[in-house]
Protein backbone atom coordinates (compact mmCIF):
# COMPACT_ATOMS: atom_id res chain seq x y z
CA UNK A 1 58.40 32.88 2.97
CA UNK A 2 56.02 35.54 3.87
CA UNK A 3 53.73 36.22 0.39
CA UNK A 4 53.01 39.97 -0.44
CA UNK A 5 49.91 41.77 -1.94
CA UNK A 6 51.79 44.50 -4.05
CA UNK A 7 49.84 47.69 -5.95
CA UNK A 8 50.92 49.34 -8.72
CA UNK A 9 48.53 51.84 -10.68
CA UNK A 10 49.16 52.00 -14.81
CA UNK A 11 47.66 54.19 -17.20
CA UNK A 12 46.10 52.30 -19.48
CA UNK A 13 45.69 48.50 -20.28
CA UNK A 14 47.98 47.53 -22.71
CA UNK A 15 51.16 48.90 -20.52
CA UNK A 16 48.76 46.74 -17.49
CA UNK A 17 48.92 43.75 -19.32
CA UNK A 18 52.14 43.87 -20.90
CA UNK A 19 54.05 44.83 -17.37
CA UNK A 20 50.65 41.74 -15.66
CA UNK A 21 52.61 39.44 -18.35
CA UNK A 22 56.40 39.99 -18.35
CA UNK A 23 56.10 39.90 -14.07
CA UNK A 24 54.35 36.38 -14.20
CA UNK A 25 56.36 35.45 -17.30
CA UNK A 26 60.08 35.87 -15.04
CA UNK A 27 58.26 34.24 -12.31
CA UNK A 28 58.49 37.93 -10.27
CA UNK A 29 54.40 37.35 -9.15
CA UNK A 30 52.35 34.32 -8.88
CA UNK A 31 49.55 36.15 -10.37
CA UNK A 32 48.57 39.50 -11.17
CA UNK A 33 45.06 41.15 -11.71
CA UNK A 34 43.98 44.17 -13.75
CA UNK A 35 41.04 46.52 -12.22
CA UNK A 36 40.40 48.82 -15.05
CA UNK A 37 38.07 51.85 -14.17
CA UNK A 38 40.46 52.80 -11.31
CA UNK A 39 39.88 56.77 -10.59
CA UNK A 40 43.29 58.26 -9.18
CA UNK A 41 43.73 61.65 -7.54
CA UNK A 42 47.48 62.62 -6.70
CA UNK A 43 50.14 65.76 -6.44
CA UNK A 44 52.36 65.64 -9.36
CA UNK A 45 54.67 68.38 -9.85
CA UNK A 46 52.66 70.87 -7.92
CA UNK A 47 49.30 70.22 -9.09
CA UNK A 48 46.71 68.18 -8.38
CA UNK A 49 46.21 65.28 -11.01
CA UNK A 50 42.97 63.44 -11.85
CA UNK A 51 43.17 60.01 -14.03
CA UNK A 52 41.71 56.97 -14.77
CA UNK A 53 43.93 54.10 -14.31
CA UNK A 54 44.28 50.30 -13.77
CA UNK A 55 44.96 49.11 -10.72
CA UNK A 56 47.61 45.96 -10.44
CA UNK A 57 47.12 43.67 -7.85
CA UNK A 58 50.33 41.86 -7.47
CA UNK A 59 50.69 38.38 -5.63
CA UNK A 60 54.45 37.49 -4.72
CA UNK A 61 57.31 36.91 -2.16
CA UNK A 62 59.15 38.76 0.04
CA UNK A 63 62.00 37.49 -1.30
CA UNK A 64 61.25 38.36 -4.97
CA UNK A 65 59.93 42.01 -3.92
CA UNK A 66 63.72 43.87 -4.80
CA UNK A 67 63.43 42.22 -7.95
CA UNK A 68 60.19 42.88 -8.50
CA UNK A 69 60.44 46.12 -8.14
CA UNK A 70 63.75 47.04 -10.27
CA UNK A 71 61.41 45.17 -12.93
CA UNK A 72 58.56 47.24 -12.61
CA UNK A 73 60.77 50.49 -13.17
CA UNK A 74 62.04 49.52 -16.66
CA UNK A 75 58.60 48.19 -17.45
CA UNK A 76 56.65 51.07 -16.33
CA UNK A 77 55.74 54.35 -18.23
CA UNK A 78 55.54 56.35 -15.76
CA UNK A 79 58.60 58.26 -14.25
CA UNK A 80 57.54 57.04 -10.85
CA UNK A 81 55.66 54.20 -10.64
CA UNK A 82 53.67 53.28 -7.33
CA UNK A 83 54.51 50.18 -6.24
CA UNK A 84 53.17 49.29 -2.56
CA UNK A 85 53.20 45.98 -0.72
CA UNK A 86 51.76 44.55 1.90
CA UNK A 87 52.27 41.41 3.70
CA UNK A 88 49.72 38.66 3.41
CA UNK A 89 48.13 38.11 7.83
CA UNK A 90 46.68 34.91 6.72
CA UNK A 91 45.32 33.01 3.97
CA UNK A 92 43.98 29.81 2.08
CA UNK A 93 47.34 27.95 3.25
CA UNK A 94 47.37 25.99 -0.36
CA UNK A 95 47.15 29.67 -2.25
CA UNK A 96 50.09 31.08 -0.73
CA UNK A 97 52.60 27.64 -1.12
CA UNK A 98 51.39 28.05 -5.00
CA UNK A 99 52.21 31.57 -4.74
CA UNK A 100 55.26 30.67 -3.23
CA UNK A 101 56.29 27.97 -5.83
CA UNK A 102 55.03 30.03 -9.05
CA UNK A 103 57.86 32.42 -7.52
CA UNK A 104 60.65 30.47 -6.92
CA UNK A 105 63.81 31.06 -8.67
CA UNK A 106 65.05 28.47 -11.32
CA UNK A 107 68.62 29.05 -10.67
């Protein structure tokens, strides 16, 4: 199962951690890291936005990535939330089977 690098921007720490914790808590990502200090510009309805963020770095599965991401938009505050992944080339072969087990469905 190919293992995804997904990023997600939040706009503060507490909604970063809570969204970090519920994610790794329903076994949706492996692991996720907060960057705090993260300086976004964007368009938003017209105008051009400046904001500090933090930036989610999301480790998962292609095959939890739907789920992932219908959980991300009923955690997240924001009306759109980014969420972009990107599939893993390579790696420490022992990392990504963990990633892959810490993901796996207990159905």
């Amino acid at each position: 199962m190919p293992v995804l690098l997904c990023l997600s921007t939040c706009p503060d720490e507490a909604s970063a951690r809570a969204i970090a914790e519920a994610l790794v808590d329903e076994r949706l990502a492996a692991c996720v890291s907060r960057l705090p200090g993260v300086q976004s510009t964007y368009r938003w309805e017209g105008a051009v936005q400046h904001d500090a963020e933090v930036l989610l770095l999301i480790k998962t599965t292609a095959d939890r990535l739907d789920a992932l991401a219908a959980r991300l938009q009923v955690l997240h505050p924001y009306e759109l939330p980014e969420l972009v992944a990107v599939e893993a080339a390579g790696g420490f072969a022992p990392y990504l089977a963990w990633v892959a087990a810490q993901t796996r469905r207990n159905d």
